[in-house]
Protein backbone atom coordinates (compact mmCIF):
# COMPACT_ATOMS: atom_id res chain seq x y z
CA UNK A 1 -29.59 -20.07 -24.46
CA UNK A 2 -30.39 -18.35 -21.41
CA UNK A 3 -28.33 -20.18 -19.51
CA UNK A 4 -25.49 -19.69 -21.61
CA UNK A 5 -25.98 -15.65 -21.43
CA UNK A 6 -26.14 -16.40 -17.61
CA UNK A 7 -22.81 -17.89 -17.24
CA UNK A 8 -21.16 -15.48 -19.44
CA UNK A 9 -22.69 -12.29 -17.31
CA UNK A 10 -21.27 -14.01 -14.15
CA UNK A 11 -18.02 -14.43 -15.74
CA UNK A 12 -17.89 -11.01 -16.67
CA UNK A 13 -19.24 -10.00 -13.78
CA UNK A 14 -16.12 -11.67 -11.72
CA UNK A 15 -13.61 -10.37 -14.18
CA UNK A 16 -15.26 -6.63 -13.70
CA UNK A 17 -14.19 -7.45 -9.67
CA UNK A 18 -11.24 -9.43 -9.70
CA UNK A 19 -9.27 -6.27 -10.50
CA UNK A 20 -6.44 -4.97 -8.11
CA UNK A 21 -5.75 -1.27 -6.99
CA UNK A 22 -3.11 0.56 -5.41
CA UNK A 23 -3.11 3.49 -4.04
CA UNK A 24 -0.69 6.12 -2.14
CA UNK A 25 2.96 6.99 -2.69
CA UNK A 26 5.76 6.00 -4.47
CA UNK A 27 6.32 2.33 -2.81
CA UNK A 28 2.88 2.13 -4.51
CA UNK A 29 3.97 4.22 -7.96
CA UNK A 30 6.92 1.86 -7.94
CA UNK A 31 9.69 4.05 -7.78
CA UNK A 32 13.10 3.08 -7.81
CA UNK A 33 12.24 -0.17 -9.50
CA UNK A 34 15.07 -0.50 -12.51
CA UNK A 35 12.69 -2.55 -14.95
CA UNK A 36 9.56 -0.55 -14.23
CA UNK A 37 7.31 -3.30 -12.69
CA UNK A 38 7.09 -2.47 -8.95
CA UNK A 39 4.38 -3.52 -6.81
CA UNK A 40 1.93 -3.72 -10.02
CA UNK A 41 3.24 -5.49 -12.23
CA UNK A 42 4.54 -8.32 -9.60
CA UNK A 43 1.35 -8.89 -8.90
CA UNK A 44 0.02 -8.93 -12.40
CA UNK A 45 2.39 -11.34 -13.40
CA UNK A 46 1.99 -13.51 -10.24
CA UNK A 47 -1.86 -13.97 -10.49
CA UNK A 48 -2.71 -13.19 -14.04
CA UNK A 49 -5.14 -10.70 -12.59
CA UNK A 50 -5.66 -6.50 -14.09
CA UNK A 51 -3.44 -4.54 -11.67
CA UNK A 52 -4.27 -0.51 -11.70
CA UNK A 53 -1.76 1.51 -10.36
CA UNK A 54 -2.70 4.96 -9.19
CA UNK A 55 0.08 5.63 -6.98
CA UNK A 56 1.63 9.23 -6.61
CA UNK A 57 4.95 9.91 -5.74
CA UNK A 58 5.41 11.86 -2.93
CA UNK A 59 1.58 11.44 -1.65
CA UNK A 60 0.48 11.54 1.91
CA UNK A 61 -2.80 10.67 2.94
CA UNK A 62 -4.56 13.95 1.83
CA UNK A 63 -3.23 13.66 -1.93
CA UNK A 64 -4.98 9.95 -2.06
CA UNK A 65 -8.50 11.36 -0.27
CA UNK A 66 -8.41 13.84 -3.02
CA UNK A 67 -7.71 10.95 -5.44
CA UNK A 68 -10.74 9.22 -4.47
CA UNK A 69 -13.02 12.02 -4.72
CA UNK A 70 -12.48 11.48 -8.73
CA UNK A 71 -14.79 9.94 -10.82
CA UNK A 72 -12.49 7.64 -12.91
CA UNK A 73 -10.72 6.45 -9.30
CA UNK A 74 -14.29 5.70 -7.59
CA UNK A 75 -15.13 3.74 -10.17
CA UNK A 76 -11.59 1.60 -10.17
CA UNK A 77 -11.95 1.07 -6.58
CA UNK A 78 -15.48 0.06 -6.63
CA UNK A 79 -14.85 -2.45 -9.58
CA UNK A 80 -11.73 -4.17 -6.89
CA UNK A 81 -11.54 -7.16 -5.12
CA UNK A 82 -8.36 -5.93 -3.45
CA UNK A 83 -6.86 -1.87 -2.95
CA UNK A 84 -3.31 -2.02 -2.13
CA UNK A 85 -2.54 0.70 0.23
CA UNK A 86 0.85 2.40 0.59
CA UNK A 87 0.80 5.19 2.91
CA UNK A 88 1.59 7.10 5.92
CA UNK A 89 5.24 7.49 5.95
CA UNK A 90 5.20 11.05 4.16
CA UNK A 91 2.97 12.16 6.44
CA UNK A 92 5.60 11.29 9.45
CA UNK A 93 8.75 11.79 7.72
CA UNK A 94 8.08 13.72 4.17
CA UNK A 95 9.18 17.22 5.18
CA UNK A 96 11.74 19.00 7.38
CA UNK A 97 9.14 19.88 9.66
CA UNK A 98 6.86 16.53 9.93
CA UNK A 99 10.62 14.80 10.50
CA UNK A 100 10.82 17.22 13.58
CA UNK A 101 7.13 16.68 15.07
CA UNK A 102 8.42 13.03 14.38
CA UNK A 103 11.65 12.59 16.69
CA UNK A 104 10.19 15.37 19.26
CA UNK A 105 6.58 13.74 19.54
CA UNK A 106 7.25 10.15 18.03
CA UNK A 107 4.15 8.59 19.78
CA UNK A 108 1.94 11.53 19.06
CA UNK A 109 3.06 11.62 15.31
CA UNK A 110 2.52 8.12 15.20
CA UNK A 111 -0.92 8.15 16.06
CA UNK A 112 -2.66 11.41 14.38
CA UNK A 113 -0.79 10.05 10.56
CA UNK A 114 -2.49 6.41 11.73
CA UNK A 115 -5.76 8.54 12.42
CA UNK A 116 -5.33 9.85 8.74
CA UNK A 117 -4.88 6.24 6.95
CA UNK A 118 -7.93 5.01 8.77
CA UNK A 119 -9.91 8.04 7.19
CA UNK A 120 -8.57 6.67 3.77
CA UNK A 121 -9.35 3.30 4.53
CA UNK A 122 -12.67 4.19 5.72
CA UNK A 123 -13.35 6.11 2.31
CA UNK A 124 -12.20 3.17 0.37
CA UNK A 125 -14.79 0.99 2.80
CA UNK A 126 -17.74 3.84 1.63
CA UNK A 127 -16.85 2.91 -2.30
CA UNK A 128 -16.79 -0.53 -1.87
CA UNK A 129 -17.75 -2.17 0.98
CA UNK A 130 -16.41 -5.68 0.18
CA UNK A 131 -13.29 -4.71 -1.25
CA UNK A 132 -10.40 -6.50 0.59
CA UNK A 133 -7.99 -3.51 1.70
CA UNK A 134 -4.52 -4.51 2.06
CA UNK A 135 -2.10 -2.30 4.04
CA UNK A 136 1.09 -1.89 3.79
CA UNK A 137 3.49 -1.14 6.70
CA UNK A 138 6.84 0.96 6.48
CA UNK A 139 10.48 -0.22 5.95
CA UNK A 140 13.98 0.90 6.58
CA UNK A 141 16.38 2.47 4.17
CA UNK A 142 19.18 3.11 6.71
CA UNK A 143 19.96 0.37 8.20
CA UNK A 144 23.48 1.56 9.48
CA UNK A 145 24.63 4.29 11.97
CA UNK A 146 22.11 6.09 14.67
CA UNK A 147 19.93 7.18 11.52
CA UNK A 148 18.86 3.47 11.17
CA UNK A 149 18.71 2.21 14.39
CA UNK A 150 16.16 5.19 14.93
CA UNK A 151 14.10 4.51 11.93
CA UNK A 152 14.11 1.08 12.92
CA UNK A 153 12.18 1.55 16.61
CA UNK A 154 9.55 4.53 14.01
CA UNK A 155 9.06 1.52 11.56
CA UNK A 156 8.63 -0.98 14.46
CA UNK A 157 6.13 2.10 16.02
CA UNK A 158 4.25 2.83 13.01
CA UNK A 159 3.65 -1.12 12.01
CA UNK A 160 2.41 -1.68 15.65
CA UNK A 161 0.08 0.92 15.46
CA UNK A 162 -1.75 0.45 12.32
CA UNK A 163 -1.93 -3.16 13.00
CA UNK A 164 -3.79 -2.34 16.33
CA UNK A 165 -5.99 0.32 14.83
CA UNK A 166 -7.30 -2.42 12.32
CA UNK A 167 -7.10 -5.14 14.90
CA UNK A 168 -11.17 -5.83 14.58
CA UNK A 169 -11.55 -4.55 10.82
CA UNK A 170 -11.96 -7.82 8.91
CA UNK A 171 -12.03 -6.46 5.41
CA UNK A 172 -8.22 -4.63 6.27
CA UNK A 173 -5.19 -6.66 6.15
CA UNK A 174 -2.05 -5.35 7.78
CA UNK A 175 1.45 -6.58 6.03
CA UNK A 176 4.90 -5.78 7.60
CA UNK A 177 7.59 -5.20 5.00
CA UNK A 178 10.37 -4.22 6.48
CA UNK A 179 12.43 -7.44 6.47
CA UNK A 180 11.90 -8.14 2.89
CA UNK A 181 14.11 -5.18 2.51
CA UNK A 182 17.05 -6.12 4.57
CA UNK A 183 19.49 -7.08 2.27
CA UNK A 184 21.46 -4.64 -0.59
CA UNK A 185 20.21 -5.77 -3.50
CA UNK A 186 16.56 -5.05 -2.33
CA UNK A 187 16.82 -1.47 -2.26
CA UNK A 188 17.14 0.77 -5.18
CA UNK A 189 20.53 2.39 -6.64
CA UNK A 190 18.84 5.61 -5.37
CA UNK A 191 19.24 4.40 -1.84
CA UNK A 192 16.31 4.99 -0.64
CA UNK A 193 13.11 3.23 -2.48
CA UNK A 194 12.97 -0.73 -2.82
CA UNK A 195 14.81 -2.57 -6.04
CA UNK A 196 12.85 -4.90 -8.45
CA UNK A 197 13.63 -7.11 -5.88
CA UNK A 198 12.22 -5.75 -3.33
CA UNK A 199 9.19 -5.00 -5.19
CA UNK A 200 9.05 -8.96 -6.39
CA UNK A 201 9.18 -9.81 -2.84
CA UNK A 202 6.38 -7.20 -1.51
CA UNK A 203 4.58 -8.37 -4.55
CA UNK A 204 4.70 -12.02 -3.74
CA UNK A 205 3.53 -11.19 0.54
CA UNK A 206 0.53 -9.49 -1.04
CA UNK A 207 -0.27 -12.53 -3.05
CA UNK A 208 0.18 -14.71 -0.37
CA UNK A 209 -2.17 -12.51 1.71
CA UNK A 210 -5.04 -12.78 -1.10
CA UNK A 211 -4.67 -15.80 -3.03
CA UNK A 212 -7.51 -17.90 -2.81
């Protein structure tokens, strides 16, 4: 008998912890996403696993460290196995004037909005310390005229940056999206956020990155 109660605690126990969050802006919220799913419920349907999605449109890096200072959000991320982080490109490029620090300053942007995700990583790290934290890079929505070629050397800048800051951090894993979202029907009839598609295929990388 007690050895039956032990196997079902354990069980329990991993099904407490095999839970997925995400966290940070609307690539995480899923917008844009025709049928609703985005990033969450790709990856619920690929692995069969309890996806929470606490993403906030709009949200730069401050909006998620407020997040976390909430009970009911502490107590989702330190129940994961994996936090799915989407964040850092409103904090280059989500107002008139962070746009303009961006193209005058690109490096310097670059690095104090990378200096902000690793204080959001390192909170997640403080809630729970074996969580597996999955971060996601930028994309391009213009990919014609000077607007896109310029994204394209930011996106190439911010994705080389994050992946050095986390270099030597074992628990963070650093995935480049960008050329999932190269063809039309990956990006959203609003132009500017991925389509289902898009979200299937950032869903599926993830999985790959995490499947056991």
């Amino acid at each position: 008998m007690r050895r039956v109660l032990l196997v079902v605690a354990l069980l329990a126990s991993v099904s407490a912890r095999g839970s997925v969050v995400i966290l940070g802006d609307s690539v995480a919220r899923g917008e844009g996403d025709e049928i609703g799913r985005g990033i969450a419920g790709g990856l619920a349907t690929i692995s069969q696993t309890r996806v929470t999605n606490l993403g906030i449109n709009g949200a730069r890096t401050a909006n998620v460290l407020r997040l976390l200072s909430q009970p009911a959000t502490r107590d989702a991320v330190r129940r994961a196995s994996v936090v799915v982080l989407s964040i850092g490109g409103n904090d280059l490029f989500g107002s008139a004037i962070e746009r303009w620090r961006a193209m005058l300053a690109p490096r310097l942007a670059t690095r104090f909005a990378a200096a902000r995700v690793a204080r959001v990583v390192t909170r997640i790290r403080r809630i729970n310390p074996s969580a597996r934290i999955i971060l996601l890079g930028l994309y391009n929505p213009y990919r014609r005229g000077s607007l896109g070629e310029w994204v394209d050397v930011q996106v190439a800048r911010w994705d080389s940056r994050i992946i050095a800051t986390f270099a030597t951090v074992r628990a963070v894993t650093v995935i480049r999206i960008t050329d999932l979202l190269v063809k039309p029907r990956t990006i959203s009839v609003d132009r500017f956020h991925p389509s289902a598609a898009g979200y299937r295929a950032i869903a599926e990388r993830v999985w790959s990155a995490i499947a056991p």
